[in-house]
Every structure is written in structure tokens, then in C-alpha cells.
PDB file of N, CA and C in Angstrom:
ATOM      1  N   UNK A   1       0.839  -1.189   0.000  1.00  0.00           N
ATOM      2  CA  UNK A   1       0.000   0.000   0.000  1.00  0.00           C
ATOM      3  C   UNK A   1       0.877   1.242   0.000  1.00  0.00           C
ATOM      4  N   UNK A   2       0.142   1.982  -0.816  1.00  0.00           N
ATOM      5  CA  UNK A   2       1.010   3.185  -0.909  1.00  0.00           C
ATOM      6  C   UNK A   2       0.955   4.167   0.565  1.00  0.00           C
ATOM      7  N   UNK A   3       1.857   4.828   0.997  1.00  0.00           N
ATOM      8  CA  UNK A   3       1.492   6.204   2.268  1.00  0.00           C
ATOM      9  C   UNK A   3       1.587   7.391   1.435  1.00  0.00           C
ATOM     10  N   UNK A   4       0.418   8.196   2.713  1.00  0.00           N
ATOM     11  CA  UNK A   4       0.078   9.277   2.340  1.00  0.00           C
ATOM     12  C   UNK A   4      -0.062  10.374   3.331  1.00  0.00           C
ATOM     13  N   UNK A   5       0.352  11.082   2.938  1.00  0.00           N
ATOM     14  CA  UNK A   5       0.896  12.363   3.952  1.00  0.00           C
ATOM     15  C   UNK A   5      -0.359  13.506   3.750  1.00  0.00           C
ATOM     16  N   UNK A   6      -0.848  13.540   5.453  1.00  0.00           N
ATOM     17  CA  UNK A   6      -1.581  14.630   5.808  1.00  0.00           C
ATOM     18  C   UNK A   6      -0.774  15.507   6.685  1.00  0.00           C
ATOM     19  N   UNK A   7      -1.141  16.927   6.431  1.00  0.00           N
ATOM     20  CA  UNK A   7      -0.504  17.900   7.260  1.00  0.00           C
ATOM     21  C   UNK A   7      -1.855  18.528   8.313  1.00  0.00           C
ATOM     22  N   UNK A   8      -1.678  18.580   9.832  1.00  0.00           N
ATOM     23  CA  UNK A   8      -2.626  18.900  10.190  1.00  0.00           C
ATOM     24  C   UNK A   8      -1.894  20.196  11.360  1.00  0.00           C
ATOM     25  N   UNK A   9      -3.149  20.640  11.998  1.00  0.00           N
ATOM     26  CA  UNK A   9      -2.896  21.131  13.372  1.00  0.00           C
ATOM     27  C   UNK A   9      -3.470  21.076  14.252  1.00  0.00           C
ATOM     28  N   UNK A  10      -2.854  20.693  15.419  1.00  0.00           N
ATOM     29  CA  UNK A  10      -3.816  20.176  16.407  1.00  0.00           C
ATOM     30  C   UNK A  10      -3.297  20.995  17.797  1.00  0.00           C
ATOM     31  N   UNK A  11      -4.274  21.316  18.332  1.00  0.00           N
ATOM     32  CA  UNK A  11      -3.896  21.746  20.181  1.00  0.00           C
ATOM     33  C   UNK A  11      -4.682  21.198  21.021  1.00  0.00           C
ATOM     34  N   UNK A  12      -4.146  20.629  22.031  1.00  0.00           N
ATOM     35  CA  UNK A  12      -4.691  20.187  23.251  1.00  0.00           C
ATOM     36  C   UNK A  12      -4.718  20.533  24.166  1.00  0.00           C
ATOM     37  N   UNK A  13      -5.802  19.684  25.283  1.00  0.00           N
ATOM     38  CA  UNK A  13      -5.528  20.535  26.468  1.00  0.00           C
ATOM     39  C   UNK A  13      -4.559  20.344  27.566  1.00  0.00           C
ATOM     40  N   UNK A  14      -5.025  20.343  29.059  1.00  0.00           N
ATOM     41  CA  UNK A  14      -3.453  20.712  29.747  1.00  0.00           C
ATOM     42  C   UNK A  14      -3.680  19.027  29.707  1.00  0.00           C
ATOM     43  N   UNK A  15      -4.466  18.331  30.134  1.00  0.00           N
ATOM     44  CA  UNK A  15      -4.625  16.972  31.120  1.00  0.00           C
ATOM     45  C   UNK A  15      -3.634  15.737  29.098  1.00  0.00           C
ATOM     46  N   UNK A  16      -3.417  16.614  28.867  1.00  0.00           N
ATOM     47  CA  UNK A  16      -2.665  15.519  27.669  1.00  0.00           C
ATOM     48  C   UNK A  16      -1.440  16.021  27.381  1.00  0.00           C
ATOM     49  N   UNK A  17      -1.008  16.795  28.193  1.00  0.00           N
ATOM     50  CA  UNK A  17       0.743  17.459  27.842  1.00  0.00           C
ATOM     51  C   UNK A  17       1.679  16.759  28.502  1.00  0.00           C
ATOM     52  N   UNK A  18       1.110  16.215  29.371  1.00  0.00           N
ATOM     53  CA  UNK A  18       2.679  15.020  30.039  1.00  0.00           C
ATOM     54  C   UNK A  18       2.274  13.565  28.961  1.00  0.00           C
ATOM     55  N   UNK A  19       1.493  13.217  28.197  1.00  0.00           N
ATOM     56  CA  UNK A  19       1.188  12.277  27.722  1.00  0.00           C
ATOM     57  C   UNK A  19       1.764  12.663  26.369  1.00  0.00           C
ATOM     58  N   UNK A  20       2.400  10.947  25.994  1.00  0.00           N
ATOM     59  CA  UNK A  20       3.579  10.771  24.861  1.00  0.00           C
ATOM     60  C   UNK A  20       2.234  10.760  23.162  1.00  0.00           C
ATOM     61  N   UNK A  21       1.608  11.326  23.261  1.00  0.00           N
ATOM     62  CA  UNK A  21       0.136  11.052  22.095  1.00  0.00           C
ATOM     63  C   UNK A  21       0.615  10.821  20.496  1.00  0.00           C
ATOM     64  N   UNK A  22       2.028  11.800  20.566  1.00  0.00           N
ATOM     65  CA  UNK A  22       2.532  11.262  19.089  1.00  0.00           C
ATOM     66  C   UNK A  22       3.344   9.923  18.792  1.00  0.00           C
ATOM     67  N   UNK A  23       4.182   9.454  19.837  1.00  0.00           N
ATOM     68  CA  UNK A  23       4.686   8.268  20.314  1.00  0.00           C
ATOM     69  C   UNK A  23       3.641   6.944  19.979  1.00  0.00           C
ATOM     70  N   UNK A  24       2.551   7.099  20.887  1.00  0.00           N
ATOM     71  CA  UNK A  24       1.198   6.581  21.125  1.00  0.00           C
ATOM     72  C   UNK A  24       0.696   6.119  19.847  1.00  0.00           C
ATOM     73  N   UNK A  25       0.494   7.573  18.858  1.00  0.00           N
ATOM     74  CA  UNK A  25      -0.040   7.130  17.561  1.00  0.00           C
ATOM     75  C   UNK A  25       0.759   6.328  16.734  1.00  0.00           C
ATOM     76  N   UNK A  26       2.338   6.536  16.751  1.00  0.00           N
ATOM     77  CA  UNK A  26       3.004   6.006  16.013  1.00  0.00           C
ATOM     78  C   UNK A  26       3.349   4.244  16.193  1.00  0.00           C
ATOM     79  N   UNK A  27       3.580   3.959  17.856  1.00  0.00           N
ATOM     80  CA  UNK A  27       2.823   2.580  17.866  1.00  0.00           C
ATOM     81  C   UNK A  27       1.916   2.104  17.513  1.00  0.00           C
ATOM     82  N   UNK A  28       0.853   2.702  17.831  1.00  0.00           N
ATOM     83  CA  UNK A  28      -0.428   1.823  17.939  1.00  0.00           C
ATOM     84  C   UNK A  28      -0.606   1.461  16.494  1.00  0.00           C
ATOM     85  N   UNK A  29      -0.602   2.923  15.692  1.00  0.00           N
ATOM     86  CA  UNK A  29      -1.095   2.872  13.629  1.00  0.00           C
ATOM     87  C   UNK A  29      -0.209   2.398  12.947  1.00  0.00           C
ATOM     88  N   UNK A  30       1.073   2.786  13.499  1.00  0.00           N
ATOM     89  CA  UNK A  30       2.286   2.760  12.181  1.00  0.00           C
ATOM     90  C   UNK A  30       2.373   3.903  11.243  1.00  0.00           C
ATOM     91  N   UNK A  31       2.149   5.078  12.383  1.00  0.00           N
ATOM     92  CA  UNK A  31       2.093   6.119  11.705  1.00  0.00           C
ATOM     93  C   UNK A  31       3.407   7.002  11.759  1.00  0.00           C
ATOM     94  N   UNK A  32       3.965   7.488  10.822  1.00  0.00           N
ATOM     95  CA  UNK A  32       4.709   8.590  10.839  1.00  0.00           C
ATOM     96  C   UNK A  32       4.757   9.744  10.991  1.00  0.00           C
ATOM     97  N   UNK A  33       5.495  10.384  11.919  1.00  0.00           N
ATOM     98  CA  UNK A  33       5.188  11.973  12.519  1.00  0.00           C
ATOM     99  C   UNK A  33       6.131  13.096  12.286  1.00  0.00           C
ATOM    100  N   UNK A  34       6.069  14.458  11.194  1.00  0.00           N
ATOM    101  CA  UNK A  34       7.175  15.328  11.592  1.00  0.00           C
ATOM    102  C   UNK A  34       6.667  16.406  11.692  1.00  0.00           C
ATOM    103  N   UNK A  35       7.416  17.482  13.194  1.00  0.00           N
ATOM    104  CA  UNK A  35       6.805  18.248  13.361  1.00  0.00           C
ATOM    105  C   UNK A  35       7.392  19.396  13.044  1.00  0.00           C
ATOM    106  N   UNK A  36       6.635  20.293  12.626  1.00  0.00           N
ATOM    107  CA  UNK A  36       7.358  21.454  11.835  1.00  0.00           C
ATOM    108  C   UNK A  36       7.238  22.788  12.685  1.00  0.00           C
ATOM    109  N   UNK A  37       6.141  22.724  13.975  1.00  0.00           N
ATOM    110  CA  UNK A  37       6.130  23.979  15.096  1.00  0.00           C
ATOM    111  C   UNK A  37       5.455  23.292  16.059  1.00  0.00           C
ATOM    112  N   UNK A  38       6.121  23.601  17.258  1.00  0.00           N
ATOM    113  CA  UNK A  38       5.230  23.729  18.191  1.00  0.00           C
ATOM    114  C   UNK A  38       4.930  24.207  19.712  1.00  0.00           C
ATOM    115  N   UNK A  39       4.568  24.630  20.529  1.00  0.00           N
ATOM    116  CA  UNK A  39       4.343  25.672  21.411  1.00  0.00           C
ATOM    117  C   UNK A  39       3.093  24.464  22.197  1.00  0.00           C
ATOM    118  N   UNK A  40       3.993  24.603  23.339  1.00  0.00           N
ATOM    119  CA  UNK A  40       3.758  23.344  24.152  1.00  0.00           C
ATOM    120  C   UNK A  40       3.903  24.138  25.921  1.00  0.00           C
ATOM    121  N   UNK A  41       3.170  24.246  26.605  1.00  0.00           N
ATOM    122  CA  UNK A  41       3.580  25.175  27.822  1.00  0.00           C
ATOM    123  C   UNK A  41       2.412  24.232  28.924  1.00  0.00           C
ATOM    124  N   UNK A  42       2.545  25.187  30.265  1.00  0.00           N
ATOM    125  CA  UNK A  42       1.882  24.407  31.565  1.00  0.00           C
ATOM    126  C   UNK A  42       0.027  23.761  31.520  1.00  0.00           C
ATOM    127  N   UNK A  43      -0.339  24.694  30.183  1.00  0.00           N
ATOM    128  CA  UNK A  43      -1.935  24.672  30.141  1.00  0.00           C
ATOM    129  C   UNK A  43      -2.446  24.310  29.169  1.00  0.00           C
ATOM    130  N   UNK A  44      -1.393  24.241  27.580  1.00  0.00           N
ATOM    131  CA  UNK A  44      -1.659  24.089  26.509  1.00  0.00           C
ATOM    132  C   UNK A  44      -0.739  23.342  25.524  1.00  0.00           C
ATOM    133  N   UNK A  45      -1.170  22.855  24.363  1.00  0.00           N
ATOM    134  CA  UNK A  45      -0.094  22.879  23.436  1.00  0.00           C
ATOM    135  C   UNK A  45      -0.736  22.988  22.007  1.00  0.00           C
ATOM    136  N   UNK A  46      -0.046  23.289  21.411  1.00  0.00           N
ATOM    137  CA  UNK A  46      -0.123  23.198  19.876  1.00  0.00           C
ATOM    138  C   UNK A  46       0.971  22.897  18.807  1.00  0.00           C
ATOM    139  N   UNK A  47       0.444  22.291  18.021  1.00  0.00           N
ATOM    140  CA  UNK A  47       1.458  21.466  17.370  1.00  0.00           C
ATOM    141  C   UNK A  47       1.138  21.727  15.434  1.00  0.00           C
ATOM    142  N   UNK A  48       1.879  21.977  14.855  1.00  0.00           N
ATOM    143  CA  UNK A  48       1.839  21.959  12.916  1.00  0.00           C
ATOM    144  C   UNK A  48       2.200  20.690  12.739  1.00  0.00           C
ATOM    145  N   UNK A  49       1.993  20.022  11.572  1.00  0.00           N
ATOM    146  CA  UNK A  49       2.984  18.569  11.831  1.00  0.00           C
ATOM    147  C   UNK A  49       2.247  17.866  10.387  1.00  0.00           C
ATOM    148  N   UNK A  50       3.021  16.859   9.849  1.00  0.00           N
ATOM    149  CA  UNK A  50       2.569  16.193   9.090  1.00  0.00           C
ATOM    150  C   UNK A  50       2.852  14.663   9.703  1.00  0.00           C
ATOM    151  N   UNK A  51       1.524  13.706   9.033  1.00  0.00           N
ATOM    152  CA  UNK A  51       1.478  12.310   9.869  1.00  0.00           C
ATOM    153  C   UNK A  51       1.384  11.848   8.397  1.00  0.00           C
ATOM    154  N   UNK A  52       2.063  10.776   8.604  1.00  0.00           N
ATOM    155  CA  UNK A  52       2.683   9.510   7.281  1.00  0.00           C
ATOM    156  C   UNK A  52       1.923   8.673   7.454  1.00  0.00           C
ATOM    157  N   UNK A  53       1.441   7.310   6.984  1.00  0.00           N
ATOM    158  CA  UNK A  53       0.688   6.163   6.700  1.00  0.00           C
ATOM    159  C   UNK A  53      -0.019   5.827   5.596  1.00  0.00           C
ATOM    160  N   UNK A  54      -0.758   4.821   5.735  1.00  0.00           N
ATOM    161  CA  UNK A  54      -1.833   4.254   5.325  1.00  0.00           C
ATOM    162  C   UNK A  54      -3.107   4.783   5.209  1.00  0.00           C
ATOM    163  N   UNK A  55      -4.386   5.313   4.296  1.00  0.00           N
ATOM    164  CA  UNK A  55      -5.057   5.813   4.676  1.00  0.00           C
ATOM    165  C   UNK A  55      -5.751   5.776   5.720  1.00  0.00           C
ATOM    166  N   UNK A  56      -6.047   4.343   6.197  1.00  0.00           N
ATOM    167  CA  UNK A  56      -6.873   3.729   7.380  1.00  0.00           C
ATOM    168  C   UNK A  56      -6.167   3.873   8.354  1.00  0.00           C
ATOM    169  N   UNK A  57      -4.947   4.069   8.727  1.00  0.00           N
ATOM    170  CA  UNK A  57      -4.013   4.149   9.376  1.00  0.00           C
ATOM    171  C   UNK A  57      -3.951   5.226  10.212  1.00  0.00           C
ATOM    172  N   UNK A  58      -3.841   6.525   9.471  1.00  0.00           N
ATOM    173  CA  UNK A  58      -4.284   7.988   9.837  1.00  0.00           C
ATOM    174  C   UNK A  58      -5.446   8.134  10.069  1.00  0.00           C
ATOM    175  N   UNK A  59      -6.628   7.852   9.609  1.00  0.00           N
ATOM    176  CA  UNK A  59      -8.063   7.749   9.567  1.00  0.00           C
ATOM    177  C   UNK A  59      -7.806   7.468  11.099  1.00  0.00           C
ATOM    178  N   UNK A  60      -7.555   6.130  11.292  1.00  0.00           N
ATOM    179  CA  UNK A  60      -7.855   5.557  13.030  1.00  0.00           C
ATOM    180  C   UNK A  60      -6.940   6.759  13.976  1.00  0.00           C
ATOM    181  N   UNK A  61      -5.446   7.080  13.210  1.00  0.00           N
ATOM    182  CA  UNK A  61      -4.601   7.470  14.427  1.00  0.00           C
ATOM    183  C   UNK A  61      -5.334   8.926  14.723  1.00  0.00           C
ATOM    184  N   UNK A  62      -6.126   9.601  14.089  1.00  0.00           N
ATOM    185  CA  UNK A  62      -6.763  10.963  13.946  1.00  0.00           C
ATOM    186  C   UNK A  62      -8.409  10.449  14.857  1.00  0.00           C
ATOM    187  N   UNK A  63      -8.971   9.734  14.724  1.00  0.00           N
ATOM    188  CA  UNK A  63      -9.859   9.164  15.206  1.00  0.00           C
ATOM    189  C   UNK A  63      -9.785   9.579  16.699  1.00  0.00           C
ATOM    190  N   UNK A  64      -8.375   8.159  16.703  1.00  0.00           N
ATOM    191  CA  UNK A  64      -8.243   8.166  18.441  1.00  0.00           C
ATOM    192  C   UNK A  64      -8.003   9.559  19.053  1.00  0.00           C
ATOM    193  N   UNK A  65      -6.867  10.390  18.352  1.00  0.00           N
ATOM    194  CA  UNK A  65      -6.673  11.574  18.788  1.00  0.00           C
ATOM    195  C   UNK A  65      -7.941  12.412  18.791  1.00  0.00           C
ATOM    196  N   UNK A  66      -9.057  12.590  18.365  1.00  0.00           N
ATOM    197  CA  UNK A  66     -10.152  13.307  18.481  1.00  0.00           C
ATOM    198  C   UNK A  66     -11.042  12.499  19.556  1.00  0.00           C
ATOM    199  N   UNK A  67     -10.973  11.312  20.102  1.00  0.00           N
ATOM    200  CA  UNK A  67     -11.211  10.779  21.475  1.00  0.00           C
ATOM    201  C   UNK A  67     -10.583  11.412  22.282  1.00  0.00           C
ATOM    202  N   UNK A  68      -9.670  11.136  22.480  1.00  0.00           N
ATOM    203  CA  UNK A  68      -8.509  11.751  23.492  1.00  0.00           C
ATOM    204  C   UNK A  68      -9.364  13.181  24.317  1.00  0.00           C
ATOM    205  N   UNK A  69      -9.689  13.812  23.049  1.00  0.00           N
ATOM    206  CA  UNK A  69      -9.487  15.541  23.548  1.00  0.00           C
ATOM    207  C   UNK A  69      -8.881  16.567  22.708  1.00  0.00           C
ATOM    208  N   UNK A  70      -7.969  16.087  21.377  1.00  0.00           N
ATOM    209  CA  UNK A  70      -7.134  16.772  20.866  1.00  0.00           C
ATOM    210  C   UNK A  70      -7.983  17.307  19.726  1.00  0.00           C
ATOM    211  N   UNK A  71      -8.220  18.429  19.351  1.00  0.00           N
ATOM    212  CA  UNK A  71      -8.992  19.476  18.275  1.00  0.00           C
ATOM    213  C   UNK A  71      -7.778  19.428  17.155  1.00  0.00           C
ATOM    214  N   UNK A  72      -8.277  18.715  15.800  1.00  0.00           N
ATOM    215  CA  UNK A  72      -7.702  18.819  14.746  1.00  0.00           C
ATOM    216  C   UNK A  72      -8.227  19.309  13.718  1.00  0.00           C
ATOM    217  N   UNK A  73      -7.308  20.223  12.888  1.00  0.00           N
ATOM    218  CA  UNK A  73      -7.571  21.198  11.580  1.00  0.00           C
ATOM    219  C   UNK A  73      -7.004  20.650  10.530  1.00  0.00           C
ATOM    220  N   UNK A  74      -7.340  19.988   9.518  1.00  0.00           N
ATOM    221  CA  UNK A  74      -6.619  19.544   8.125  1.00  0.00           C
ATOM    222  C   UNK A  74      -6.077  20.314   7.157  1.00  0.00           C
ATOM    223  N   UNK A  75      -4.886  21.018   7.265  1.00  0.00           N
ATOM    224  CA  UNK A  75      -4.449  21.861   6.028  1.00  0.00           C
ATOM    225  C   UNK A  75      -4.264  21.395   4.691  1.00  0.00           C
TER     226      UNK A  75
END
């Protein structure tokens, strides 16, 4: 299967900033992560980034992350 690269942006809230979520996705999917900004502090974070995979792959790892708590924008 071919991969396919989405670029998104996402910020979360405080209760997910000690938590590894890009780590997380990249186990669980087999997803690939690079991040190109991000602004990460005691209450917030936000992140630019492009995620690598499979379509279904990203589909789920974006899924879970919109469980979580994490607000994502598709550029």
C-alpha cells in the first residue's frame, strides 16, 4: 500500500501534555510523525505537523486523537 501524507494542526488541552500522544499514535497505527512547530507550555499545546501512513491508518490514528481531547484542523 502506498502512504500518504496529511498535514494537520492540532492543540490540546493541559490533562494531555505530560502524555507521549505522538509516540502513542506512532505505535499503535504505524504512523509517521514530523513536526514542523510547536508551542507546548503548563496549560496548553499546539502542534503543525505532518502524519505519514496508510489511509486507514491515519483515519484511526486521527480518530483516536479526536477521542482523546485533541482538536484537529486539516491543512
Amino acid at each position: 500500500m502506498s502512504a500518504t501524507i496529511r498535514k494537520l494542526t492540532m492543540s490540546f488541552p493541559q490533562k494531555l501534555i505530560r502524555e507521549p500522544i505522538l509516540h502513542n499514535i506512532s505505535m499503535k497505527f504505524g504512523v509517521v510523525f514530523n513536526i514542523s512547530r510547536a508551542n507546548v507550555n503548563d496549560e496548553m499545546g499546539y502542534l503543525e505537523l505532518s502524519l505519514e501512513g496508510t489511509d486507514e491508518a491515519l483515519d484511526q490514528a486521527i480518530k483516536y486523537l479526536s477521542e482523546r481531547g485533541v482538536t484537529i484542523t486539516e491543512s
